[in-house]
C-alpha atoms as a PDB file:
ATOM      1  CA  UNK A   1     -27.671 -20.047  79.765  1.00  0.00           C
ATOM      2  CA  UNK A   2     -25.519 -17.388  81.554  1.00  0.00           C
ATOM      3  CA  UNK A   3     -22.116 -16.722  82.224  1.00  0.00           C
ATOM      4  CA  UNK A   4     -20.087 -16.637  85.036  1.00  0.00           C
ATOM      5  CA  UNK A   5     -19.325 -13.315  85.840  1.00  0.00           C
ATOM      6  CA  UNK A   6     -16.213 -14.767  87.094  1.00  0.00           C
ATOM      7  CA  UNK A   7     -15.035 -16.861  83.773  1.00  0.00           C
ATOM      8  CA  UNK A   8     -12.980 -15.304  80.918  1.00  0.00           C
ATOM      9  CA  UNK A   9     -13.902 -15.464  77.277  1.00  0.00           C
ATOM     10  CA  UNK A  10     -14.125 -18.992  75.604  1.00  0.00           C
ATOM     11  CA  UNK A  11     -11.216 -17.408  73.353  1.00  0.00           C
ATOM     12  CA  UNK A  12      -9.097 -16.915  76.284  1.00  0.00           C
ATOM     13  CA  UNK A  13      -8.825 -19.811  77.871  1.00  0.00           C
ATOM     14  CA  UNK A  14      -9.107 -22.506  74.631  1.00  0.00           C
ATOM     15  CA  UNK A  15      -6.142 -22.984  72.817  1.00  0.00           C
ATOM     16  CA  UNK A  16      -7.214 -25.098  69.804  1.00  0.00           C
ATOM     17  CA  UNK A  17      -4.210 -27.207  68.455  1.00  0.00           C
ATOM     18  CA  UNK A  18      -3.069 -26.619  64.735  1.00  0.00           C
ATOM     19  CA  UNK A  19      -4.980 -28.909  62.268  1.00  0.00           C
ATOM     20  CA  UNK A  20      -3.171 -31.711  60.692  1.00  0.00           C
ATOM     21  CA  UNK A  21      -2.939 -32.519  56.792  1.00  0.00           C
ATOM     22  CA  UNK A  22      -3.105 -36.320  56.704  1.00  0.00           C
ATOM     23  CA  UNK A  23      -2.127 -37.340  53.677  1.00  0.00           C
ATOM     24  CA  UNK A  24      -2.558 -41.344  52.465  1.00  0.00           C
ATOM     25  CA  UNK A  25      -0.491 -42.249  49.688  1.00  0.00           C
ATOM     26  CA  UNK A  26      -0.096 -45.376  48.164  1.00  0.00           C
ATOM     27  CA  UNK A  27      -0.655 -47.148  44.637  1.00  0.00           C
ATOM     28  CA  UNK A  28      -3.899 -48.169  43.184  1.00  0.00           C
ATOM     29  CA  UNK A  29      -5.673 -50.933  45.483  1.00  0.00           C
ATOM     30  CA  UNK A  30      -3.195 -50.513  48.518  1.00  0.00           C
ATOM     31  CA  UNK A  31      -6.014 -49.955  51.037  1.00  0.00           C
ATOM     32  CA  UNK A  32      -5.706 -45.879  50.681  1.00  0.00           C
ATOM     33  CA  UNK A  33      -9.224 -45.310  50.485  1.00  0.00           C
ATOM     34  CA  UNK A  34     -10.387 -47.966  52.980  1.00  0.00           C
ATOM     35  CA  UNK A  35      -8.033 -46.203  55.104  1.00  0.00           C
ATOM     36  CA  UNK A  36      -9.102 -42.704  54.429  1.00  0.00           C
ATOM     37  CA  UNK A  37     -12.648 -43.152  54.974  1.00  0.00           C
ATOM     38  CA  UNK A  38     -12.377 -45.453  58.496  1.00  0.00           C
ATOM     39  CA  UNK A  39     -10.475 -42.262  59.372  1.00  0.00           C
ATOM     40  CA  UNK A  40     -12.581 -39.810  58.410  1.00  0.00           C
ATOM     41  CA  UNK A  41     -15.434 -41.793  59.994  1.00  0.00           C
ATOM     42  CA  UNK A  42     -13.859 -41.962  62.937  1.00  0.00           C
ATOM     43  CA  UNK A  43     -12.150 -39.068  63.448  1.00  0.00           C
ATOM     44  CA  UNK A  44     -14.984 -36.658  61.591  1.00  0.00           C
ATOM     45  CA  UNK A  45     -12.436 -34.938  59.218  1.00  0.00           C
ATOM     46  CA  UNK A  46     -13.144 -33.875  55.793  1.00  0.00           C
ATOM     47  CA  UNK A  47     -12.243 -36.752  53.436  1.00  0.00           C
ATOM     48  CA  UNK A  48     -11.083 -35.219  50.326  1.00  0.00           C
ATOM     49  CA  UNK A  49     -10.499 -37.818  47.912  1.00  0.00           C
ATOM     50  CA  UNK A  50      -8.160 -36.798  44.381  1.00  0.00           C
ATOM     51  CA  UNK A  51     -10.007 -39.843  42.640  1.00  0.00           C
ATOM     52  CA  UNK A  52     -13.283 -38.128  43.325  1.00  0.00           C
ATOM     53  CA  UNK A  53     -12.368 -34.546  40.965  1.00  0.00           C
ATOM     54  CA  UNK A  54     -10.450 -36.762  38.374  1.00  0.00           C
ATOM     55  CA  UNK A  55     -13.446 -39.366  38.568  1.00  0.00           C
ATOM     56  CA  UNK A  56     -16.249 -36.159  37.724  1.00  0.00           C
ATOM     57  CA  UNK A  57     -13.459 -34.716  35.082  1.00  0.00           C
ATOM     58  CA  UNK A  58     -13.559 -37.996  33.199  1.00  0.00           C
ATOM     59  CA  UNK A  59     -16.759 -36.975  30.984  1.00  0.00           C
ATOM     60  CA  UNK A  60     -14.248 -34.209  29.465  1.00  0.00           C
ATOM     61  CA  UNK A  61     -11.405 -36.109  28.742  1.00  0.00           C
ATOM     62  CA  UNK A  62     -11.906 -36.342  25.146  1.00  0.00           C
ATOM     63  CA  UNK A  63     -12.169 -32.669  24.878  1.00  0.00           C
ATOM     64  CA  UNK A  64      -9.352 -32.017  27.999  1.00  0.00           C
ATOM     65  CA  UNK A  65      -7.056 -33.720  25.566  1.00  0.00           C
ATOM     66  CA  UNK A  66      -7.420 -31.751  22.545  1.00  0.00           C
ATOM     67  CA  UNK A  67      -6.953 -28.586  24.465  1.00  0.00           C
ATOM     68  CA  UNK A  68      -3.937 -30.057  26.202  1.00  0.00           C
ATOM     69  CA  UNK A  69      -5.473 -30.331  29.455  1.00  0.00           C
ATOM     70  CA  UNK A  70      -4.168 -32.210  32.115  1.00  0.00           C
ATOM     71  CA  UNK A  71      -7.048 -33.840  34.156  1.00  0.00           C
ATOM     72  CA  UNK A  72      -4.683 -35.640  36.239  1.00  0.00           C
ATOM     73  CA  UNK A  73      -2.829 -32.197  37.538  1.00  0.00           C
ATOM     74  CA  UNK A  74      -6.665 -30.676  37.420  1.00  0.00           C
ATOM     75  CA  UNK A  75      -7.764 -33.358  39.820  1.00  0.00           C
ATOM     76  CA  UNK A  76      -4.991 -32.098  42.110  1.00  0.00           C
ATOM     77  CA  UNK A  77      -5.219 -28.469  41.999  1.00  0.00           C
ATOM     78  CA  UNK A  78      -8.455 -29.385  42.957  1.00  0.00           C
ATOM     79  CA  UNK A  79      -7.941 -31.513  45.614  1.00  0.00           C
ATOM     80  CA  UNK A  80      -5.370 -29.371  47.181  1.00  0.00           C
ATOM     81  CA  UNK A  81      -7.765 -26.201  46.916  1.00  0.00           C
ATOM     82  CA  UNK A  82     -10.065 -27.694  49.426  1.00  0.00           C
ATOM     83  CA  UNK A  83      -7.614 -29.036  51.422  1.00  0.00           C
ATOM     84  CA  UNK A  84      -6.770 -25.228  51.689  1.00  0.00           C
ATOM     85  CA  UNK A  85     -10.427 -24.461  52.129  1.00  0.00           C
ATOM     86  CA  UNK A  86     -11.026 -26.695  55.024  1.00  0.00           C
ATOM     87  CA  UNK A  87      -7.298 -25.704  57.001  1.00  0.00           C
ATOM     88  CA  UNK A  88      -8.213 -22.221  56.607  1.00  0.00           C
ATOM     89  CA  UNK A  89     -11.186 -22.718  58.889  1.00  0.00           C
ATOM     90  CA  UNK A  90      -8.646 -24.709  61.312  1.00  0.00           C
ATOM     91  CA  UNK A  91     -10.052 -28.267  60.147  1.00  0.00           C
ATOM     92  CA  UNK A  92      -8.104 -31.309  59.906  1.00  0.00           C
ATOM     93  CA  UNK A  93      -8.088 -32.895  56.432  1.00  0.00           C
ATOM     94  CA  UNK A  94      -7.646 -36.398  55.350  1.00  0.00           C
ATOM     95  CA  UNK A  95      -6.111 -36.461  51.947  1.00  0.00           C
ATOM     96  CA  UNK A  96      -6.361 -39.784  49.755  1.00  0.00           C
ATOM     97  CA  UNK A  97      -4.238 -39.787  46.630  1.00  0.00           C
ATOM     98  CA  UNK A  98      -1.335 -41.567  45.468  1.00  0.00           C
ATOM     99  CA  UNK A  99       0.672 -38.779  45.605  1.00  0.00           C
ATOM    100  CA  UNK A 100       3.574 -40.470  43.588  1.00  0.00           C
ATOM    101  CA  UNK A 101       5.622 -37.260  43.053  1.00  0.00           C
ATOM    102  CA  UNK A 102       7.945 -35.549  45.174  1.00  0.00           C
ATOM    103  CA  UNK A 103       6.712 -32.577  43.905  1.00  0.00           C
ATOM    104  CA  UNK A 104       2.893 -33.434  45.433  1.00  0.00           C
ATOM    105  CA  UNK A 105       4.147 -33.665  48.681  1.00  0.00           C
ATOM    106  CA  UNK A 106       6.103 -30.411  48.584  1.00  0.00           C
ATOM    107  CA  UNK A 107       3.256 -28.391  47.393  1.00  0.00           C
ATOM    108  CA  UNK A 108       1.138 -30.119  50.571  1.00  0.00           C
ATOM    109  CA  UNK A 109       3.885 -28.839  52.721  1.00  0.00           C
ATOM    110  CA  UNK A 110       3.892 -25.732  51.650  1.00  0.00           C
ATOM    111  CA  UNK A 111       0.051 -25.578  51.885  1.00  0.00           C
ATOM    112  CA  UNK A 112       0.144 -26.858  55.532  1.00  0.00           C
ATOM    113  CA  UNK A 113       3.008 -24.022  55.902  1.00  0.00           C
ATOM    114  CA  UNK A 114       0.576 -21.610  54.666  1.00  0.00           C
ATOM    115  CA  UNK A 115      -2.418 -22.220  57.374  1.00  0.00           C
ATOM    116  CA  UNK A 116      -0.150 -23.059  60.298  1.00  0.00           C
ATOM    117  CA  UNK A 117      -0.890 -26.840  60.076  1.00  0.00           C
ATOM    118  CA  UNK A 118       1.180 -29.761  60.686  1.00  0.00           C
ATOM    119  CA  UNK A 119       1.129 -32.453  58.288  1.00  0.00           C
ATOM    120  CA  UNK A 120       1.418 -36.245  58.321  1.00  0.00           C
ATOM    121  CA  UNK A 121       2.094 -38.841  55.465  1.00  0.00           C
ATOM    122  CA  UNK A 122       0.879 -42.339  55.748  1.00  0.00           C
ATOM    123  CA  UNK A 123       2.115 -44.493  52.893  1.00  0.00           C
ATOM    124  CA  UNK A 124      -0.207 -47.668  52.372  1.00  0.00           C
ATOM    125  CA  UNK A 125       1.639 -50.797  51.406  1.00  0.00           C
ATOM    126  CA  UNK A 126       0.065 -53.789  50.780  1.00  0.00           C
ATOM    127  CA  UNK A 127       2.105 -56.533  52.336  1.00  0.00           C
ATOM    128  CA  UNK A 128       0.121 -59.614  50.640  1.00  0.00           C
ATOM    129  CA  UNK A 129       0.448 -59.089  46.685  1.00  0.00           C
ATOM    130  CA  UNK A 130      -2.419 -61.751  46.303  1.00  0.00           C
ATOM    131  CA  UNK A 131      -4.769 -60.087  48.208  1.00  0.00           C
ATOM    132  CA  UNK A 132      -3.649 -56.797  46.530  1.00  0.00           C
ATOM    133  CA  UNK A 133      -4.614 -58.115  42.633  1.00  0.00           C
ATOM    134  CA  UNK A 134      -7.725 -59.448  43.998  1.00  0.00           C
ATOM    135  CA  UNK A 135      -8.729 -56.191  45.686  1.00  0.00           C
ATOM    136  CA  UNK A 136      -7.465 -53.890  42.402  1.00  0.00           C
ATOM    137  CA  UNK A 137      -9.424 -56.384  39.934  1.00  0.00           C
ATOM    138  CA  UNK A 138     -12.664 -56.803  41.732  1.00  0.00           C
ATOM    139  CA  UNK A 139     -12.463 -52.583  42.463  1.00  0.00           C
ATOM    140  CA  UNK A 140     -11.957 -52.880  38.337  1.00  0.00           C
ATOM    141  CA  UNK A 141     -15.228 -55.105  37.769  1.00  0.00           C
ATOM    142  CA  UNK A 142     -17.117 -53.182  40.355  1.00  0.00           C
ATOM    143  CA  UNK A 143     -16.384 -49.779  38.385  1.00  0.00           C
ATOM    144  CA  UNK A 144     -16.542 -51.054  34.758  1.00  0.00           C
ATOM    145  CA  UNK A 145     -20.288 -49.117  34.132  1.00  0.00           C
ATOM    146  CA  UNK A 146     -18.974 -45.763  35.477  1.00  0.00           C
ATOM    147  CA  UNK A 147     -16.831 -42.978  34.127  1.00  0.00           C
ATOM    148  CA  UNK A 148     -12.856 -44.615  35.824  1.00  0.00           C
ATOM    149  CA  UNK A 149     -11.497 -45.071  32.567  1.00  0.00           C
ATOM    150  CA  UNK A 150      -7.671 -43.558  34.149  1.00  0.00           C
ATOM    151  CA  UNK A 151      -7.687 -46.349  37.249  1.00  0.00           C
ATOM    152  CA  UNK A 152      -5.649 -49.276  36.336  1.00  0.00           C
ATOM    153  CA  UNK A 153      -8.194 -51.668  35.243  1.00  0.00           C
ATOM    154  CA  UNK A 154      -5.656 -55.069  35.327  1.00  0.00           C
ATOM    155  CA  UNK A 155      -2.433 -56.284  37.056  1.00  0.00           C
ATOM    156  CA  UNK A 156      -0.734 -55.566  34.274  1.00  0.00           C
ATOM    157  CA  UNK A 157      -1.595 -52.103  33.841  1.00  0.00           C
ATOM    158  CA  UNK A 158      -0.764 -51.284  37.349  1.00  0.00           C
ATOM    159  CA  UNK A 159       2.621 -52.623  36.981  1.00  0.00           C
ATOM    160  CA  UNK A 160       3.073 -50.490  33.965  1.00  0.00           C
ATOM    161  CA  UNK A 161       2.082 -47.807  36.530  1.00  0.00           C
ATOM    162  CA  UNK A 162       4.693 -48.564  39.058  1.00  0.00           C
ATOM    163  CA  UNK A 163       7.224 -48.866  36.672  1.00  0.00           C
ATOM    164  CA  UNK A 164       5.893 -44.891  35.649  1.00  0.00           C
ATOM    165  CA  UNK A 165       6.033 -43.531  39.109  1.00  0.00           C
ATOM    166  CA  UNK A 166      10.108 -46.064  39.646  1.00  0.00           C
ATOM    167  CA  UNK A 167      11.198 -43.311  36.248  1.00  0.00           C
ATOM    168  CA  UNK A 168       9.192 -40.439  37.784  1.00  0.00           C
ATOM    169  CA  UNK A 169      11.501 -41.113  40.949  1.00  0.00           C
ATOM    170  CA  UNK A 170      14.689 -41.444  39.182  1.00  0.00           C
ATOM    171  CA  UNK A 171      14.075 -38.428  37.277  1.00  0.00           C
ATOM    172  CA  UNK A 172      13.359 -36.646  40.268  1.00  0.00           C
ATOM    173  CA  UNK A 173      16.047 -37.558  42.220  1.00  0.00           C
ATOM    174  CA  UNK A 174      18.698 -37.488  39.396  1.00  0.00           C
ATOM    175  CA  UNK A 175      17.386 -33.701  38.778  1.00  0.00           C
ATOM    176  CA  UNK A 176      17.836 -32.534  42.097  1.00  0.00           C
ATOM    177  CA  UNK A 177      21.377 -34.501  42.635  1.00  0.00           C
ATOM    178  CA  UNK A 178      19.859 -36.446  45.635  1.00  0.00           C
ATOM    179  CA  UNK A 179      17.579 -39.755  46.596  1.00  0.00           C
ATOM    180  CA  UNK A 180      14.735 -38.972  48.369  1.00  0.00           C
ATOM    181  CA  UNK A 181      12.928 -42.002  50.278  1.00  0.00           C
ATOM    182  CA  UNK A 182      10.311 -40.554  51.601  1.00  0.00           C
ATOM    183  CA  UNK A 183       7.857 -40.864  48.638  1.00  0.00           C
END
């Protein structure tokens, strides 16, 4: 195939728009991950999923502990170091964790800052709470055999887990003299 004598470079005349950092947050069995991978499906962005680095980080935890390793912030740092990957090389992301920190979604930012990216944050809610117990206990069944041991496991535990991330808010926002909404 030849080129118009005529035409300018492919560089010249394509403008590609700035990728996007989608990020899906939301609390255990909210329909993140359903989300995130329809998405990514459709769309044909990266899915890069936190779950999946603290999920292969779980065979360690014994030894993470005594050494006063945090998988949790592990499984971030690695999650956010291919999001940084994949913008560098101008690709949308689609980020699934529950990014229940204010502190999460300023180091995204700042990533998406870095590469020239916009970024986006979808926060999954799940509006029937029936539906949302059923979906967290069967996940909890289906996973029992394999290596999830930090995923709330029961209704119960992922209340205890709200009530974590309601202090982690309070702390945040009584630390920095303002309420912040947005996560």
């Amino acid at each position: 195939m030849q080129a118009s004598a005529n035409a300018p470079p492919l560089s010249a005349t394509t403008q590609q728009p700035a990728p996007l950092l989608l990020l899906l947050k939301g609390h255990p069995g909210s329909g993140k991950s359903t989300l995130a991978r329809a998405l990514a499906q459709a769309l044909r962005w990266p899915l890069i999923d936190k779950d999946d680095a603290r999920d292969a980080l779980q065979a360690i935890s014994s030894q993470a502990a005594q050494a006063g390793i945090d998988l949790n912030a592990l499984a971030y740092d690695i999650m956010f170091r291919a999001a940084a990957t994949q913008l560098s090389l101008g690709l949308s992301t689609i980020n699934d964790c529950p990014m229940a920190r204010l502190e999460l979604y300023e180091r995204a930012a700042a990533l998406a800052q870095q590469h020239g990216a916009n970024i986006a944050l979808v926060d999954c809610q799940p509006g029937d709470e029936a539906v949302w117990r059923h979906r967290l206990e069967s996940r909890a069944a289906a996973e029992a055999a394999t290596h999830t041991g930090h995923k709330p496991q029961t209704w119960e535990q992922l209340q205890q887990l709200i009530a974590r991330y309601a202090m982690l808010a309070v702390m945040v926002a009584s630390s920095r003299g303002q309420l912040f909404t947005c996560l």
